[in-house]
N, C-alpha and C. Protein backbone atom coordinates (compact mmCIF):
# COMPACT_ATOMS: atom_id res chain seq x y z
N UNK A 1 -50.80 -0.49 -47.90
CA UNK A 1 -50.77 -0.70 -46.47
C UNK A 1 -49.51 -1.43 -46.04
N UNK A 2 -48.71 -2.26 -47.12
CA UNK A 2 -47.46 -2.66 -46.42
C UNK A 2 -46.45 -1.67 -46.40
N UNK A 3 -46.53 -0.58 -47.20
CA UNK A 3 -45.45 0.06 -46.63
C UNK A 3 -45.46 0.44 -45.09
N UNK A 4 -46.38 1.18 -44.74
CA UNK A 4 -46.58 1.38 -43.28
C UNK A 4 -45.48 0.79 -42.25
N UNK A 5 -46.25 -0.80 -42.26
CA UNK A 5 -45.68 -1.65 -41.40
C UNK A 5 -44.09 -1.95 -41.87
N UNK A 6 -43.49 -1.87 -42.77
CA UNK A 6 -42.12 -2.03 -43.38
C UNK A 6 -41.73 -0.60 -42.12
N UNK A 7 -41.79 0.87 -42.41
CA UNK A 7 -40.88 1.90 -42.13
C UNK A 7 -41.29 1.69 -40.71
N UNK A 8 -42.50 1.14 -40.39
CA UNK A 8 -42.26 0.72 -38.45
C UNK A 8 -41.22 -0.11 -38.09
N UNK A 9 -41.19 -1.22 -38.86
CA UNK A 9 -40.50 -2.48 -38.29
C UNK A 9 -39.05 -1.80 -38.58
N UNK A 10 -38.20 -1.15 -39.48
CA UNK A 10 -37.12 -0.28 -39.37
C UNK A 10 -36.74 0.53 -38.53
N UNK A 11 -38.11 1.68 -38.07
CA UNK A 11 -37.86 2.56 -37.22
C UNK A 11 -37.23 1.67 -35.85
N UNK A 12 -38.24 0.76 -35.56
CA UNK A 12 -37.97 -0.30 -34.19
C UNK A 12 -36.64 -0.50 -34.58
N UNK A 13 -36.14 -1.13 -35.67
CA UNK A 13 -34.69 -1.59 -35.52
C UNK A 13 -33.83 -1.28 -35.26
N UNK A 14 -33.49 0.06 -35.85
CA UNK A 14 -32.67 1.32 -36.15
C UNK A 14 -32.72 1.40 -34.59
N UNK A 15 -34.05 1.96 -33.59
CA UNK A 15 -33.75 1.92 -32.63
C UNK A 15 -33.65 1.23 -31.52
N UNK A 16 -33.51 -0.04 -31.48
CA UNK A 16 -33.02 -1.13 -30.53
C UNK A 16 -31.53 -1.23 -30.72
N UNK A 17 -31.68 -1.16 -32.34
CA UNK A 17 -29.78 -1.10 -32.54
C UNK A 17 -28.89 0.30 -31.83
N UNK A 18 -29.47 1.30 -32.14
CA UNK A 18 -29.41 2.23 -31.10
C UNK A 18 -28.78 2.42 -29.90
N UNK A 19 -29.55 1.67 -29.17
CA UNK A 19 -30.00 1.75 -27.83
C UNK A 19 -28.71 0.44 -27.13
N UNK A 20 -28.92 -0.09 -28.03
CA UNK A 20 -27.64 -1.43 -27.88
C UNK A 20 -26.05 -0.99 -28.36
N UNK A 21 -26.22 -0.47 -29.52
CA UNK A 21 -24.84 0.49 -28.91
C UNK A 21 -24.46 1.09 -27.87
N UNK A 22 -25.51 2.22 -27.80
CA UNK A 22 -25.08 3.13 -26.51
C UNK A 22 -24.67 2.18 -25.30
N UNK A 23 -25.64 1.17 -25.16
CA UNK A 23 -25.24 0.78 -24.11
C UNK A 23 -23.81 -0.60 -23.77
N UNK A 24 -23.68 -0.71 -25.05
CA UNK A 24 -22.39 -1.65 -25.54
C UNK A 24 -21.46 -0.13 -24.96
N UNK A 25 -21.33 0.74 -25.52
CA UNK A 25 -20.14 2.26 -25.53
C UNK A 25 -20.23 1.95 -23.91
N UNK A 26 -21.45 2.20 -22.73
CA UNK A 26 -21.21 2.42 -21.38
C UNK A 26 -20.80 1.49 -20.99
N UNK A 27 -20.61 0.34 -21.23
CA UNK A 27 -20.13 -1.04 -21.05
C UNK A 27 -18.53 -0.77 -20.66
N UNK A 28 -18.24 -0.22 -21.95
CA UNK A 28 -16.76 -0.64 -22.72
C UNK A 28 -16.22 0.67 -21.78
N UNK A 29 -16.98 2.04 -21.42
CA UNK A 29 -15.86 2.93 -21.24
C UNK A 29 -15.77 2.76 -19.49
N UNK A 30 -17.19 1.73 -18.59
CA UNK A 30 -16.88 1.52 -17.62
C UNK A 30 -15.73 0.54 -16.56
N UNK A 31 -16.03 -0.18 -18.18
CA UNK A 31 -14.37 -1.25 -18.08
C UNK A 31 -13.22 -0.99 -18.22
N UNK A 32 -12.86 0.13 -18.85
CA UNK A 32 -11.89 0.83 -19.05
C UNK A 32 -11.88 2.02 -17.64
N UNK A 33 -12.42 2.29 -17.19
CA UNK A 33 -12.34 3.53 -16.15
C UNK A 33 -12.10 2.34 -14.94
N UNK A 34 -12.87 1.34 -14.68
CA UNK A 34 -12.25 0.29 -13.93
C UNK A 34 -11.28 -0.18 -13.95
N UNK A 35 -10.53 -0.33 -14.82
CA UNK A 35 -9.48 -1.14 -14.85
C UNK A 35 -8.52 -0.30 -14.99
N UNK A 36 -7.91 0.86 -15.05
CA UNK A 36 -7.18 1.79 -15.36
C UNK A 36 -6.54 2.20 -14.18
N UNK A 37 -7.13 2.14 -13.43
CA UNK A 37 -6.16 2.41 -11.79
C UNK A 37 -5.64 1.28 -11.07
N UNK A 38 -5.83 -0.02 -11.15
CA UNK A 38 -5.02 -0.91 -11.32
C UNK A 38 -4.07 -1.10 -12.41
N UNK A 39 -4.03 -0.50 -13.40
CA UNK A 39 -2.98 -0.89 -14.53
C UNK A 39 -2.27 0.34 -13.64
N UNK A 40 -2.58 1.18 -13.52
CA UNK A 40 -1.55 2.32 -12.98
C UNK A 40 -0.94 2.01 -11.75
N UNK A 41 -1.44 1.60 -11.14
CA UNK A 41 -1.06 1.14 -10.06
C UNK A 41 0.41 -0.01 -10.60
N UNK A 42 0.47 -0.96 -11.19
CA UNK A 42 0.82 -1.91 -11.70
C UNK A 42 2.27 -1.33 -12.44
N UNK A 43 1.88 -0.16 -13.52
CA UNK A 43 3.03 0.35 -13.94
C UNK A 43 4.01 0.79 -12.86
N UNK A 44 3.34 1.82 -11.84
CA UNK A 44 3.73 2.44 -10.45
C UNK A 44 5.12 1.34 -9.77
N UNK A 45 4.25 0.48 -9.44
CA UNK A 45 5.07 -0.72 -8.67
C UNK A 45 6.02 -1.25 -9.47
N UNK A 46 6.40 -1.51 -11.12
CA UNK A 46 7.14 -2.12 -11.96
C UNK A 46 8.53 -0.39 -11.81
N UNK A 47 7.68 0.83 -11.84
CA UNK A 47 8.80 1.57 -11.88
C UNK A 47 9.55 1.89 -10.77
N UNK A 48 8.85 1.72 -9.25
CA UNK A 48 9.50 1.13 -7.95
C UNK A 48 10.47 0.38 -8.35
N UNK A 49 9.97 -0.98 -8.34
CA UNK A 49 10.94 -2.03 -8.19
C UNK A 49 12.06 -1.76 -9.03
N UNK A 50 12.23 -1.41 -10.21
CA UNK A 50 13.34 -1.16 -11.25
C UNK A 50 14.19 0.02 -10.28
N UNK A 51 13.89 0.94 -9.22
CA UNK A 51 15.22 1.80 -8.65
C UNK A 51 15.43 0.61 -7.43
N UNK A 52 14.97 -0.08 -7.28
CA UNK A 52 15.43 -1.06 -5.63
C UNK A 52 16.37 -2.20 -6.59
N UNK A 53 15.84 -2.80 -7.84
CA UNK A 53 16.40 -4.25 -7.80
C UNK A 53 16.93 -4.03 -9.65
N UNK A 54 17.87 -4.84 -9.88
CA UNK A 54 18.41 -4.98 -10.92
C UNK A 54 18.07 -5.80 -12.37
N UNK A 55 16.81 -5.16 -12.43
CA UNK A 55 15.63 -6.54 -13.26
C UNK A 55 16.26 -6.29 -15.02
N UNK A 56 16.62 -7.41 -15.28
CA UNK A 56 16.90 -7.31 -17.24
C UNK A 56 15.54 -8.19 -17.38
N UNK A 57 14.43 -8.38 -16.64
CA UNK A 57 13.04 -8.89 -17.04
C UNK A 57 12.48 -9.00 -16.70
N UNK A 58 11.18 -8.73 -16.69
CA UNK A 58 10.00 -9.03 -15.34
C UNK A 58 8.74 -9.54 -16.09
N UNK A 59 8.95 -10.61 -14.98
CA UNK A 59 7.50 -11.50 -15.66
C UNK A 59 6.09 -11.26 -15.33
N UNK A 60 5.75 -10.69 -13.83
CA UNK A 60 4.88 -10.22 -13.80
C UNK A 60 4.27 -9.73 -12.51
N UNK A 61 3.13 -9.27 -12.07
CA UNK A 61 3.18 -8.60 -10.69
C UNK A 61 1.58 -9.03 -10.38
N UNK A 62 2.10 -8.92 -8.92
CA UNK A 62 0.60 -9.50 -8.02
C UNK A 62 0.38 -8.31 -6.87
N UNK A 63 -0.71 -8.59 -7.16
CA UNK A 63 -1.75 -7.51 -5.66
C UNK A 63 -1.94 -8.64 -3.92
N UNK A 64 -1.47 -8.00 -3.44
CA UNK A 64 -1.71 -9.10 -2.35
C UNK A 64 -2.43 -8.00 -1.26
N UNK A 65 -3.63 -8.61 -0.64
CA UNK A 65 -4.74 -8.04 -0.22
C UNK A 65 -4.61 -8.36 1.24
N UNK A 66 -3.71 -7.64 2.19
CA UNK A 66 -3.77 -8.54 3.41
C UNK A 66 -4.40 -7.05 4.29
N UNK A 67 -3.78 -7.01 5.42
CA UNK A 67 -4.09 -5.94 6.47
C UNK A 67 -3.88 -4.65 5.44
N UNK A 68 -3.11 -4.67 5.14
CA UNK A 68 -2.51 -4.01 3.50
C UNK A 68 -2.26 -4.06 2.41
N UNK A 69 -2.17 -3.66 1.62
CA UNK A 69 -2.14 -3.78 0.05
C UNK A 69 -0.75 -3.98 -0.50
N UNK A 70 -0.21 -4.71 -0.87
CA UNK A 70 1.07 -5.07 -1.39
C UNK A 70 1.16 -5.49 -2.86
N UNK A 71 2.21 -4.90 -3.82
CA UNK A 71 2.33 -5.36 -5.06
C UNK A 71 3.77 -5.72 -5.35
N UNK A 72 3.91 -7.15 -5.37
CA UNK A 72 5.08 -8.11 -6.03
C UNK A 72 5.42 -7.72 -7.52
N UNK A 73 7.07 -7.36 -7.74
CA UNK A 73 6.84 -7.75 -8.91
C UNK A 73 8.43 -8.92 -9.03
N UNK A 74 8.13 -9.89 -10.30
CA UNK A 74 8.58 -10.60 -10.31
C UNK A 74 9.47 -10.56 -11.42
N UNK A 75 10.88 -10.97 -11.19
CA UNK A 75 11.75 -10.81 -12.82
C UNK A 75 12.81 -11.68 -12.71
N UNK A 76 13.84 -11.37 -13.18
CA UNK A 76 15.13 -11.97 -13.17
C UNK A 76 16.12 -10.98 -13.53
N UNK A 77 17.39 -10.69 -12.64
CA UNK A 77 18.50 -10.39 -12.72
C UNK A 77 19.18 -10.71 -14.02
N UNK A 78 20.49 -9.86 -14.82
CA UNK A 78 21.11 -9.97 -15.10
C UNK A 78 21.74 -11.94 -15.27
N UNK A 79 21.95 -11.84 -14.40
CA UNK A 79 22.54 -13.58 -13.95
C UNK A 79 21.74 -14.25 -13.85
N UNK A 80 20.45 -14.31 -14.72
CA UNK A 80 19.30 -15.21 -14.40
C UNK A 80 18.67 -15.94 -13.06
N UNK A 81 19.10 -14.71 -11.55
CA UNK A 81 18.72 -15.12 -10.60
C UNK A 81 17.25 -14.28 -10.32
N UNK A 82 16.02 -14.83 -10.12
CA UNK A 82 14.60 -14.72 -9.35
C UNK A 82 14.72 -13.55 -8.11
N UNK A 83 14.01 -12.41 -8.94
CA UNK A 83 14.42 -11.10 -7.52
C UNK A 83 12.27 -11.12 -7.70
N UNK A 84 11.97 -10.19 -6.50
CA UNK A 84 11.11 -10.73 -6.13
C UNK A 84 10.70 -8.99 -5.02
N UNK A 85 10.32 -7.77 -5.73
CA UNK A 85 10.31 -6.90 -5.48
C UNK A 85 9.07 -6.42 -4.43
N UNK A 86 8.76 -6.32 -3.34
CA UNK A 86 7.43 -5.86 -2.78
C UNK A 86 7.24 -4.75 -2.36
N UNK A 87 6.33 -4.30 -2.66
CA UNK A 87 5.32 -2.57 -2.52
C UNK A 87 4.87 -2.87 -1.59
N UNK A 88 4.50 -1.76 -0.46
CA UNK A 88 3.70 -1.21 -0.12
C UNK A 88 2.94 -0.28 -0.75
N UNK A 89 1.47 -0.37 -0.81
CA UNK A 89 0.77 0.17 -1.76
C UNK A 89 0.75 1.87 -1.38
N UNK A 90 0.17 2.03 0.22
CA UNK A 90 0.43 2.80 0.75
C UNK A 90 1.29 3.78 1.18
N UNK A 91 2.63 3.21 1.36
CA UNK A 91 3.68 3.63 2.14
C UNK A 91 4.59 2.98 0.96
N UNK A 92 4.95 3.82 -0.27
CA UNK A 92 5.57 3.37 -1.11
C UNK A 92 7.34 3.64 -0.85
N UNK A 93 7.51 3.90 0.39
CA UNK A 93 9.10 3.77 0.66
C UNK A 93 9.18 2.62 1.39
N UNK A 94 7.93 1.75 1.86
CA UNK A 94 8.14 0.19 2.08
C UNK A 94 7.90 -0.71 0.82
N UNK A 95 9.67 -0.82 0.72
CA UNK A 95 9.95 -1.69 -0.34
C UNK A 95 10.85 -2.91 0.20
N UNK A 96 10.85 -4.22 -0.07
CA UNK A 96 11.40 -5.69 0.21
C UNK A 96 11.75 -5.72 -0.88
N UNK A 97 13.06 -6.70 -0.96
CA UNK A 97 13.71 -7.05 -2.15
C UNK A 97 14.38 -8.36 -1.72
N UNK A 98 13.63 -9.31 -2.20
CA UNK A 98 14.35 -11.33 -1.92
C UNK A 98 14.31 -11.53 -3.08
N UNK A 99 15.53 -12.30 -2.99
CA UNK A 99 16.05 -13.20 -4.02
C UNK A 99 14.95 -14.40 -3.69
N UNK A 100 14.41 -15.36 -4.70
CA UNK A 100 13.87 -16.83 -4.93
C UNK A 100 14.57 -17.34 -4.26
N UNK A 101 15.94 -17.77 -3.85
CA UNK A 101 16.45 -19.10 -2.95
C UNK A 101 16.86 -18.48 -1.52
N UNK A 102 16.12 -17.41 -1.32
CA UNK A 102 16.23 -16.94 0.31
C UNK A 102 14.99 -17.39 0.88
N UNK A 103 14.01 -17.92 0.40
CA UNK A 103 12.70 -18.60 0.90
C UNK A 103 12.13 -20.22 -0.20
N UNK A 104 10.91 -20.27 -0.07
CA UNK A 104 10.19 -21.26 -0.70
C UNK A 104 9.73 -20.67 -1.71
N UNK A 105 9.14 -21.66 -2.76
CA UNK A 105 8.47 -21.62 -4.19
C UNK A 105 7.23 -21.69 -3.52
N UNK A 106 6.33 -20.74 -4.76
CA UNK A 106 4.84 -20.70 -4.31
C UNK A 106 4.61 -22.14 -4.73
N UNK A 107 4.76 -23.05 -5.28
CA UNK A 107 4.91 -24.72 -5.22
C UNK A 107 5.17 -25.32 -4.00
N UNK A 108 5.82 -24.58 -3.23
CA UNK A 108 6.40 -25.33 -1.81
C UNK A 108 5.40 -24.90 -0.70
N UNK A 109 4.75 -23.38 -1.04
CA UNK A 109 3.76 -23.13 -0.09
C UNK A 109 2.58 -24.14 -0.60
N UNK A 110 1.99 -24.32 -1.69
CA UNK A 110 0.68 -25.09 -2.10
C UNK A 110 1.44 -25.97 -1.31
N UNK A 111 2.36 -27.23 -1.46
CA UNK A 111 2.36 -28.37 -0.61
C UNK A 111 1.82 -27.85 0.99
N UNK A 112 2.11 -27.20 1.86
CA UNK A 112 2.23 -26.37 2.89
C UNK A 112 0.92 -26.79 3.16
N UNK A 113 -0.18 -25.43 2.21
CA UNK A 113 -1.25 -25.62 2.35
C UNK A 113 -2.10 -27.05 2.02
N UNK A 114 -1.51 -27.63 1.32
CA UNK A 114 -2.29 -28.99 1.37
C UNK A 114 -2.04 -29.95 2.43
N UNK A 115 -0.84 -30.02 3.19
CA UNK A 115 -0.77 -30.61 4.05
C UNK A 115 -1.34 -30.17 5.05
N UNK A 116 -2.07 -28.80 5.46
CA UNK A 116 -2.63 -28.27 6.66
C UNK A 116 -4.48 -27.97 6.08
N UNK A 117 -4.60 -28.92 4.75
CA UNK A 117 -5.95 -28.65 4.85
C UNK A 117 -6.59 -28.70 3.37
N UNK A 118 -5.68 -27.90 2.71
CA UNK A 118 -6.28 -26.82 1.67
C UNK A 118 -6.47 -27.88 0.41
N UNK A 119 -7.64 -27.98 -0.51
CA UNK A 119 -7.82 -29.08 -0.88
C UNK A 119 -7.01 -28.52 -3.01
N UNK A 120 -8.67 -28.13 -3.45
CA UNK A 120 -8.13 -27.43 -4.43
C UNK A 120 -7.35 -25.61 -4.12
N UNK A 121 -6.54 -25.57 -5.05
CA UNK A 121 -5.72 -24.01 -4.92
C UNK A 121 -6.21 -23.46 -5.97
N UNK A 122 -6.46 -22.22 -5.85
CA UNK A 122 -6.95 -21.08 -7.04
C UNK A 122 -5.71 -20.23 -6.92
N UNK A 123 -5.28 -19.79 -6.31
CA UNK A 123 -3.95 -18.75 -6.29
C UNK A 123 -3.08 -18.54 -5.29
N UNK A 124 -2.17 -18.28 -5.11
CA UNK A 124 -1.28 -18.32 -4.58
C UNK A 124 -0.54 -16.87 -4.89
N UNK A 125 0.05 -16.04 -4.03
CA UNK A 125 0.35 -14.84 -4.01
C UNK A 125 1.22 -14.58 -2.78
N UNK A 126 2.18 -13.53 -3.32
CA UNK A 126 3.41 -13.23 -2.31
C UNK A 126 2.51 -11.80 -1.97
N UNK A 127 3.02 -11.49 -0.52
CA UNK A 127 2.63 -10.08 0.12
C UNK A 127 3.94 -10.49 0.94
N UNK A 128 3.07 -9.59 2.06
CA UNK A 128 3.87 -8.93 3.59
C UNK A 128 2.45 -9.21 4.40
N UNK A 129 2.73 -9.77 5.86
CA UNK A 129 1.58 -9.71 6.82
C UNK A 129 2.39 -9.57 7.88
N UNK A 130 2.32 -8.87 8.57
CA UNK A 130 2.59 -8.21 10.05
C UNK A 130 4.27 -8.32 9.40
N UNK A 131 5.06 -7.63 8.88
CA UNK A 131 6.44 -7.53 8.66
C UNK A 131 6.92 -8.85 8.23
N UNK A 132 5.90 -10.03 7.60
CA UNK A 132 6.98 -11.06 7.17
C UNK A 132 6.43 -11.39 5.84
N UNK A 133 7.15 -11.93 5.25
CA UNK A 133 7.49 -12.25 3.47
C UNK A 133 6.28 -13.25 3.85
N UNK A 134 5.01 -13.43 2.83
CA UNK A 134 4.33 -14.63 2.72
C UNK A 134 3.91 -15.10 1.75
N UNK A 135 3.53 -16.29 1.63
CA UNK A 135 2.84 -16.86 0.13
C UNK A 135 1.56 -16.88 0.89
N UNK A 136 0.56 -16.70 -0.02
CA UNK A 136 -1.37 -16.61 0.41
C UNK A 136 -1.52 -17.56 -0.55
N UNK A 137 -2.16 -18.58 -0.24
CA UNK A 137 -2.54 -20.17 -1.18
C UNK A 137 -4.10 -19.59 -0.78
N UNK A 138 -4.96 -19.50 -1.33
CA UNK A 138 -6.22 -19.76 -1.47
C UNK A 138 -6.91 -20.93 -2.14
N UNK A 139 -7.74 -21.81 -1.28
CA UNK A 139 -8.05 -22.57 -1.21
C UNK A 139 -9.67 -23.12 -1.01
N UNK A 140 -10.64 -22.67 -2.13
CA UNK A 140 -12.20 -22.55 -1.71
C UNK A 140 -12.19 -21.30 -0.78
N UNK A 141 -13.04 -21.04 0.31
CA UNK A 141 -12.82 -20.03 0.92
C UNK A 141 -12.28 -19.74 2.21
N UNK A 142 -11.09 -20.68 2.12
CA UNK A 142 -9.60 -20.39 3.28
C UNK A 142 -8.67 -19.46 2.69
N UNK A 143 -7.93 -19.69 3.37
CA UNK A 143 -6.48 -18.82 3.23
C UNK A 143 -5.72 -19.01 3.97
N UNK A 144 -4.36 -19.63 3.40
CA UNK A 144 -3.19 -20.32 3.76
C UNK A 144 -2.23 -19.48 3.86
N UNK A 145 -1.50 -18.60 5.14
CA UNK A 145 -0.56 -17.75 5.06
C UNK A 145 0.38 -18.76 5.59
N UNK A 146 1.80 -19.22 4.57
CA UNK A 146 2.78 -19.59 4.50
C UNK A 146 3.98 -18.96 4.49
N UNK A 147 4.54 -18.73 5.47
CA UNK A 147 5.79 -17.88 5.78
C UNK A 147 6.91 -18.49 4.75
N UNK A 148 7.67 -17.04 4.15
CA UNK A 148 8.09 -17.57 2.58
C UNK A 148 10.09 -18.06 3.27
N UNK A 149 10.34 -17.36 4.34
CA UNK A 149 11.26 -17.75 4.88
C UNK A 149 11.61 -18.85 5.62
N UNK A 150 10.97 -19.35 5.76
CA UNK A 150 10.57 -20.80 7.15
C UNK A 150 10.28 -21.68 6.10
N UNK A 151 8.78 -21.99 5.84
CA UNK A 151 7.91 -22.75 4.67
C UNK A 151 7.24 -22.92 6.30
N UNK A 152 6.81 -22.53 7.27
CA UNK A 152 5.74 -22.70 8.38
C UNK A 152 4.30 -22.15 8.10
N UNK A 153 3.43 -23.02 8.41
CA UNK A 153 2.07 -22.39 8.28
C UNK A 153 1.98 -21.42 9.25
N UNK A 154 1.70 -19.99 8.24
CA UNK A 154 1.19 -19.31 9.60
C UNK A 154 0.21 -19.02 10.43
N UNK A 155 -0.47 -19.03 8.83
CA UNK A 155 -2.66 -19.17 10.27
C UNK A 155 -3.25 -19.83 9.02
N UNK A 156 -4.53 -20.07 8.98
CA UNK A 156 -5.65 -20.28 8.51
C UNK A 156 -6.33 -19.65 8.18
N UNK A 157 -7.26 -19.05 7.52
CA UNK A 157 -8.39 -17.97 7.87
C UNK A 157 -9.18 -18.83 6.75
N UNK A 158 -10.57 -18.15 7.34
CA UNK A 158 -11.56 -18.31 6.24
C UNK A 158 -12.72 -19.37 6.89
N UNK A 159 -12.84 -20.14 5.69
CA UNK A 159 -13.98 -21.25 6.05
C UNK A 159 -12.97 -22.22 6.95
């Protein structure tokens, strides 16, 4: 009579283990089908910016989520000067190209936003909002649009 209960307690195993794969596999290939059009997206905008700006390096690129979708990418010139490439996600012949010392450091916008409110910062991100260069400081659930040319607060939003 113990065998019985032995080839049950296997059968169960075999199939929970099963069942926990499969569903480990739908896991893994939904994370991958998610995340794959943002990486494309990402390559997209890195091969933009390389015909607008003269990058020997790029450190890395941001999504900025405003009225529109904008993707920064960030590198350095030849001459180790900060170029600073922006997409339109949409309208990929709206492209911006600033140099770092034609505006503020996303360091200079966090001060910005802390002086107009913003307590802890989670991120900070370059876009475009209504045609101007901005840093987005997020801050709990505000949002600090800091004009990257000025260093002026431009609105508030949020909580």
């Amino acid at each position: 009579m113990e065998e019985p209960k032995k080839r049950h307690f296997w059968r169960y195993f075999i199939s929970v283990l099963l069942i926990l794969a499969l569903a480990l596999a739908g896991a893994i290939s939904f994370f991958i089908g998610a995340t794959k059009p943002q990486k494309e997206m990402k390559t997209e905008a890195i091969k933009t910016a390389r015909q607008y700006a003269d990058f020997s390096s790029i450190s890395t690129v941001q999504q900025y989520n405003g009225k529109e979708v904008f993707y920064t990418v960030f590198g350095q010139d030849e001459s180790g000067q900060k170029i600073m490439v922006t997409i339109n996600k949409k309208h990929s012949g709206q492209v911006y190209v600033y140099h770092a010392d034609q505006g503020i450091s996303s360091k200079d916008a966090q001060r910005v936003a802390k002086s107009n409110g913003a307590e802890t910062i989670q991120k900070t991100t370059f876009g475009m909002a209504e045609g101007v260069p901005v840093w987005e400081v997020r801050s709990g659930g505000a949002y600090y649009l800091v004009n990257f040319e000025t260093g002026d607060l431009i609105k508030r939003e949020g909580l």
